[in-house]
N, C-alpha and C. Protein backbone atom coordinates (compact mmCIF):
# COMPACT_ATOMS: atom_id res chain seq x y z
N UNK A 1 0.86 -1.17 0.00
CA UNK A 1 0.00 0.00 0.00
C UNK A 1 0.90 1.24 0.00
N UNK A 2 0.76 2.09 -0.87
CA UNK A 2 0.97 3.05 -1.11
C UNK A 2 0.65 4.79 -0.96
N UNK A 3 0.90 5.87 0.08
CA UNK A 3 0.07 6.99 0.23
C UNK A 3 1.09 7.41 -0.14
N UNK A 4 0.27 8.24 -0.95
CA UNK A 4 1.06 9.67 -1.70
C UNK A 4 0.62 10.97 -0.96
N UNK A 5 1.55 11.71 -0.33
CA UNK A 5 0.94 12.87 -0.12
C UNK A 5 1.94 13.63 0.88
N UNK A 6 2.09 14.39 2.29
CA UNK A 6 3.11 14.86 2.12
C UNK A 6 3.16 14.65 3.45
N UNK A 7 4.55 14.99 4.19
CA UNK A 7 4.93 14.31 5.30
C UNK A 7 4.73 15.25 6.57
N UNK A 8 4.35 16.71 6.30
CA UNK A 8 3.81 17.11 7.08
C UNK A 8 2.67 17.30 7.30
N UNK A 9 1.73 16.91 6.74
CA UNK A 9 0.39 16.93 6.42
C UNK A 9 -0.64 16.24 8.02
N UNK A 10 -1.31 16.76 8.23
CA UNK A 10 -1.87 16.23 9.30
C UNK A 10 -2.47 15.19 8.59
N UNK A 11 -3.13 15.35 7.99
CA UNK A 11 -4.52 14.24 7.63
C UNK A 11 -3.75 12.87 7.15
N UNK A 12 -2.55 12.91 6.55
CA UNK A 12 -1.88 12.05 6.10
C UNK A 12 -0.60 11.31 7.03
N UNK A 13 -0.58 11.99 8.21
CA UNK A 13 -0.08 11.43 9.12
C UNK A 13 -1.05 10.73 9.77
N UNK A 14 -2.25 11.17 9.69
CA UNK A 14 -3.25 10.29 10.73
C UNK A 14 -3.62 9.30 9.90
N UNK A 15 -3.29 8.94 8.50
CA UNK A 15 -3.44 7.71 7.45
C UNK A 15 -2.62 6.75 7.92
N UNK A 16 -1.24 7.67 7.74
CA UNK A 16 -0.30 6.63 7.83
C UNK A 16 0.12 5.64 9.36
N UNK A 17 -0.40 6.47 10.57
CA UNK A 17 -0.29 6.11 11.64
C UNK A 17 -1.75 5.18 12.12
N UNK A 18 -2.91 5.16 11.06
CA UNK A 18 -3.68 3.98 11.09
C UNK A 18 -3.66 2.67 10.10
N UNK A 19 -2.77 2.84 9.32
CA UNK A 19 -2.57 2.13 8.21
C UNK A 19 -0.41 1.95 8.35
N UNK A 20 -0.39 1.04 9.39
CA UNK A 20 1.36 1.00 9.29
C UNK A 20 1.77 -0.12 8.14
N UNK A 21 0.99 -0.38 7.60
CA UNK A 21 2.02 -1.40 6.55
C UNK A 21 1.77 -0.56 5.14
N UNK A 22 1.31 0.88 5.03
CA UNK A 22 1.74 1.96 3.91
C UNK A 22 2.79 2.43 4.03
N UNK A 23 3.49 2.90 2.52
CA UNK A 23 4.66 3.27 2.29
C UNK A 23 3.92 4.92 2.37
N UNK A 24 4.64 6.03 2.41
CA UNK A 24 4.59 7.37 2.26
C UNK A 24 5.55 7.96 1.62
N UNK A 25 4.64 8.19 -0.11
CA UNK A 25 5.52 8.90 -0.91
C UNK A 25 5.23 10.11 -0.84
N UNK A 26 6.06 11.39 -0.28
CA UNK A 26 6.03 12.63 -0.35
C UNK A 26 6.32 12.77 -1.41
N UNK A 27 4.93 14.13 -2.02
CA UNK A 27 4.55 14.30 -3.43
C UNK A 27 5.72 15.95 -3.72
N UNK A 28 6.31 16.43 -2.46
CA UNK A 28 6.93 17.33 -2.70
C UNK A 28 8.58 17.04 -3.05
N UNK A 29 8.93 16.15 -3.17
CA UNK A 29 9.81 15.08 -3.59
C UNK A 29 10.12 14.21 -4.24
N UNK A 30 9.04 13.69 -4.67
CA UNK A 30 9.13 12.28 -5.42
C UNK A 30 7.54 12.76 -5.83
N UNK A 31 8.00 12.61 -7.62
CA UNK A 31 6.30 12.55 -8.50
C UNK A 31 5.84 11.51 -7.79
N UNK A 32 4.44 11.18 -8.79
CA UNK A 32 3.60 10.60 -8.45
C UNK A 32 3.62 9.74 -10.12
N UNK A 33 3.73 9.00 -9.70
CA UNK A 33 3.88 8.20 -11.13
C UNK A 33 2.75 8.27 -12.36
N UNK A 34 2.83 9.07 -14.00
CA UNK A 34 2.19 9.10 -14.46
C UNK A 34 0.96 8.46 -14.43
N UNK A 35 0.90 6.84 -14.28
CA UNK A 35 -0.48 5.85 -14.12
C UNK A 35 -1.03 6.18 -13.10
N UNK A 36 -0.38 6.25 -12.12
CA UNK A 36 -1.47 6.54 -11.00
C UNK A 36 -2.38 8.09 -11.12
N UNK A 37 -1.36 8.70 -11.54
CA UNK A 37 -2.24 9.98 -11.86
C UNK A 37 -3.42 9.90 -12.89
N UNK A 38 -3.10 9.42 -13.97
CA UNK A 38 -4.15 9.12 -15.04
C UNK A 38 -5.26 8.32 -14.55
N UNK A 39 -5.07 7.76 -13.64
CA UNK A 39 -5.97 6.54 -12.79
C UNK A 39 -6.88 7.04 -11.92
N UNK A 40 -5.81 7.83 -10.86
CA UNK A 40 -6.76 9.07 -10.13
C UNK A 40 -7.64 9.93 -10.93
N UNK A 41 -7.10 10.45 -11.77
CA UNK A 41 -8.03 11.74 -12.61
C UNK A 41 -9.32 11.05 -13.34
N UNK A 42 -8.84 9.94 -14.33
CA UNK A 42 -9.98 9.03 -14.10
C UNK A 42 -11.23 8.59 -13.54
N UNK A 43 -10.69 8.21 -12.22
CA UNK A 43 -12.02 7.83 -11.21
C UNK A 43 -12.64 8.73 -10.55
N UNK A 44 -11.68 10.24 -9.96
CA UNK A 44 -11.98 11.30 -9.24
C UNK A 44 -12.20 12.35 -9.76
N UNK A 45 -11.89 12.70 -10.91
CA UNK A 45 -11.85 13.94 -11.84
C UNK A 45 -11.19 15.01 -11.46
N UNK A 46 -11.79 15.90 -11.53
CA UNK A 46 -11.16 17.44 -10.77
C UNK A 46 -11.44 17.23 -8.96
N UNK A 47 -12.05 16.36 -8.78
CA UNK A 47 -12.03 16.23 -6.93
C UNK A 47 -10.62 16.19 -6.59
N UNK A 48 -9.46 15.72 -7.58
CA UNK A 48 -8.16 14.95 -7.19
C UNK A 48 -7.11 16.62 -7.17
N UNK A 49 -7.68 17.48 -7.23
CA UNK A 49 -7.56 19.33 -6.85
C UNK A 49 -7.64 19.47 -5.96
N UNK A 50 -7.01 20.13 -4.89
CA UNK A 50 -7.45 20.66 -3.81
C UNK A 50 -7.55 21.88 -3.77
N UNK A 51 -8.38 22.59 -4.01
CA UNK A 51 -9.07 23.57 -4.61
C UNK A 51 -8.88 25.15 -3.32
N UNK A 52 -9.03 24.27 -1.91
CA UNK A 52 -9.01 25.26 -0.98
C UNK A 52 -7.33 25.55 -0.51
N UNK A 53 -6.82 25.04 -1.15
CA UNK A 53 -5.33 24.94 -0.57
C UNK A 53 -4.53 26.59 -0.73
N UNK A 54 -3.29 26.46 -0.26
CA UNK A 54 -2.68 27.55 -0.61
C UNK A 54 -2.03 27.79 -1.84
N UNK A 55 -2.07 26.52 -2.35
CA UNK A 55 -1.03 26.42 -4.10
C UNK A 55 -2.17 26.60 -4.82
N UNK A 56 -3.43 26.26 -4.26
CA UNK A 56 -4.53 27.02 -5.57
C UNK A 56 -4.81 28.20 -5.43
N UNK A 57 -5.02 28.90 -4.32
CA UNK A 57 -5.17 30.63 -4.47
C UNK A 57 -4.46 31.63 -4.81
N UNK A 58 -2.66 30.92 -4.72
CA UNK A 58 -1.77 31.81 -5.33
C UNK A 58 -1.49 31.31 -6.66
N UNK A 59 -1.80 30.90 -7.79
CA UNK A 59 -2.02 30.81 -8.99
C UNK A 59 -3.04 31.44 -9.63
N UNK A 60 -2.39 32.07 -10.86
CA UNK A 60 -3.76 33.05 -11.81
C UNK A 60 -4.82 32.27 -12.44
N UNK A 61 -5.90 32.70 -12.71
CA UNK A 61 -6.83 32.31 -13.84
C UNK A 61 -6.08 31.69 -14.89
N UNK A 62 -5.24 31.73 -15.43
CA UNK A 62 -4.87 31.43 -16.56
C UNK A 62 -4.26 29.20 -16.25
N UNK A 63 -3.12 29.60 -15.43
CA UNK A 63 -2.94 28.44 -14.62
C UNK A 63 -4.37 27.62 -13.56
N UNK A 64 -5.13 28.49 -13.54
CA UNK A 64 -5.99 27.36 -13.00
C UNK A 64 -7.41 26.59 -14.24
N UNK A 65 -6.78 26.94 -15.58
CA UNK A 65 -7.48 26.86 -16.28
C UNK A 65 -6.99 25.53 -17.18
N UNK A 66 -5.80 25.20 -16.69
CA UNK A 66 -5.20 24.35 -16.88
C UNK A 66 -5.84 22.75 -16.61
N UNK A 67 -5.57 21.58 -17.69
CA UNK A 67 -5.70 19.87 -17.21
C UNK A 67 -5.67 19.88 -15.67
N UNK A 68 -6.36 19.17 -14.97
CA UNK A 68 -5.80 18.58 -13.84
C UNK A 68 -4.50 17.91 -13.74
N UNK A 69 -4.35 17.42 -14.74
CA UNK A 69 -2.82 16.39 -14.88
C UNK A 69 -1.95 17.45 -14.85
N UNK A 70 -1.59 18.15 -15.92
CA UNK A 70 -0.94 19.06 -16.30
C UNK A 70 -0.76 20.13 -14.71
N UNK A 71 -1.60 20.51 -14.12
CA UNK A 71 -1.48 21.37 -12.73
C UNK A 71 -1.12 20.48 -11.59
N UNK A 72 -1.03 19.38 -11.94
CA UNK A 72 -0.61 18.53 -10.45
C UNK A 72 0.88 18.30 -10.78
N UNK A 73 1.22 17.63 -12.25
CA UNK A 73 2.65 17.42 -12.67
C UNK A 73 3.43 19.08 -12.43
N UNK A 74 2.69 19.84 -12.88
CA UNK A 74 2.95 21.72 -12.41
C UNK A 74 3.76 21.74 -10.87
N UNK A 75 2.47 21.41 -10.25
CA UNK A 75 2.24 22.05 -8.84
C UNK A 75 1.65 20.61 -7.55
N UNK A 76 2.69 19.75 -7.83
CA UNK A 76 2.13 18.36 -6.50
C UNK A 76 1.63 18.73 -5.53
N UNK A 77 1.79 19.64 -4.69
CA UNK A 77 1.20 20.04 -3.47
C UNK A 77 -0.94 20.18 -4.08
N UNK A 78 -0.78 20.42 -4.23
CA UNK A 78 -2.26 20.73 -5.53
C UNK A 78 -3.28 19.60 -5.00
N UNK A 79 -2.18 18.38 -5.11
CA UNK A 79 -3.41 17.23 -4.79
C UNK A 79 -4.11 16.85 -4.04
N UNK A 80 -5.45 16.44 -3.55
CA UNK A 80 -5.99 16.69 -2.11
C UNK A 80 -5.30 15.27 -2.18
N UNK A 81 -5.24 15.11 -0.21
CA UNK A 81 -4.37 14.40 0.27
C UNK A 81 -5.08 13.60 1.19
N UNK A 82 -4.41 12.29 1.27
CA UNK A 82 -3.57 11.43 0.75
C UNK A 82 -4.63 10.78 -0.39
N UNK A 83 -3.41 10.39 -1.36
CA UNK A 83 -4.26 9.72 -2.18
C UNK A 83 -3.15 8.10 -1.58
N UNK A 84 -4.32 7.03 -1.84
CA UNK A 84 -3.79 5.49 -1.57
C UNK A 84 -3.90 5.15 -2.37
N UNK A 85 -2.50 4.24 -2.78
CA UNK A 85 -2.50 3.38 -3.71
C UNK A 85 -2.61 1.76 -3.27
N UNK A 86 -3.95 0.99 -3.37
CA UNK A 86 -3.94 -0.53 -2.80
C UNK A 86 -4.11 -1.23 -3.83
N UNK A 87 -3.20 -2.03 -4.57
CA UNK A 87 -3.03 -2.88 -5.38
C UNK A 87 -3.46 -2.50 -6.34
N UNK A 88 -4.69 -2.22 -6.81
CA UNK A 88 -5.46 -1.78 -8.40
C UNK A 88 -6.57 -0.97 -8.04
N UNK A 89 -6.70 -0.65 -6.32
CA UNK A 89 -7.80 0.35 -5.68
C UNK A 89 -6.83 1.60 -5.68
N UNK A 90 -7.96 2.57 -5.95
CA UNK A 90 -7.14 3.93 -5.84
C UNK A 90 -8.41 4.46 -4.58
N UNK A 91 -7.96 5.41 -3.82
CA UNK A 91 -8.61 6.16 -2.51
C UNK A 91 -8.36 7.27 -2.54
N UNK A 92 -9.46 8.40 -2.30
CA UNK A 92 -8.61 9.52 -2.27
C UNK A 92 -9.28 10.34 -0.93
N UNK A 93 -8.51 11.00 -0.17
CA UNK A 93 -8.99 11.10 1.28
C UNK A 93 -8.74 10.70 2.32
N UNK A 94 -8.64 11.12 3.42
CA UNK A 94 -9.26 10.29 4.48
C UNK A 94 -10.10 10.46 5.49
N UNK A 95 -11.55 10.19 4.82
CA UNK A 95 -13.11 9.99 4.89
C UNK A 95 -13.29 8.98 5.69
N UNK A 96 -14.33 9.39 6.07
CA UNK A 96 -15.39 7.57 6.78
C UNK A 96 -15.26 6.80 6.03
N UNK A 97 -15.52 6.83 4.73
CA UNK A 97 -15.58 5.72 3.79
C UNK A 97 -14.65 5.06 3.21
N UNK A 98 -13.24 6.05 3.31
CA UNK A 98 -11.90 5.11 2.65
C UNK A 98 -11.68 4.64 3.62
N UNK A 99 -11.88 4.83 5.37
CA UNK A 99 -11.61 4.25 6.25
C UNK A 99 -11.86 3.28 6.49
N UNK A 100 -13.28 3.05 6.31
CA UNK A 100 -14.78 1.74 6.74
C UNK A 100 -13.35 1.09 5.26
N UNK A 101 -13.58 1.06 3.96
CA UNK A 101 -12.80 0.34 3.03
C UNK A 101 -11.45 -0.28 3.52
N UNK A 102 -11.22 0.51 4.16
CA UNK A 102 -8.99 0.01 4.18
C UNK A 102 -9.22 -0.18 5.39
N UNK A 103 -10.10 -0.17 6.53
CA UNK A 103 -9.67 -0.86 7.79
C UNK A 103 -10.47 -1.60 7.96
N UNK A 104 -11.16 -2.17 7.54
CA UNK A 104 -12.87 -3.03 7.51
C UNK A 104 -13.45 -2.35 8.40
């Protein structure tokens, strides 16, 4: 299992500290591997934005007018967080519901 997202991140520390057999790829460091992104954008669409963040309010109209792909490969911090990677499941969050999923 795989979380992508960043190592100071609260929400993604509280992933990774309920989920100890995930790896934690910090997205401010290490991409996010083209497939998984195409995979994410895929299933989540523009949800896979984090729209309220600070890397989206200091960018112009012009840049936010941009692919999702294209603004995350841009700007990684961008992505709402954590996204999980479990075998061929992708998750994005951490909701009641990716929880109820990945912890039974």
């Amino acid at each position: 299992m795989i979380l992508y997202g960043l190592k100071n991140c609260d929400t993604c520390r509280k992933a990774l500290k309920a989920l100890p057999n995930a790896e934690l790829v910090d997205v401010s460091t290490t991409s996010v591997p083209e497939s998984i992104l195409d995979q994410a954008i895929s299933q989540f669409g523009d949800k896979v934005l984090n729209t309220k963040s600070t890397t989206w309010r200091g960018l112009d109209d012009s840049e936010r007018g941009k692919a999702p792909k294209a603004l995350l490969i841009a700007h990684p911090k961008l992505m709402k967080r954590p996204l999980i990677s479990d075998g061929d499941a992708l998750y994005l969050g951490w909701d009641k519901d990716t929880q109820a999923a990945l912890l039974g």
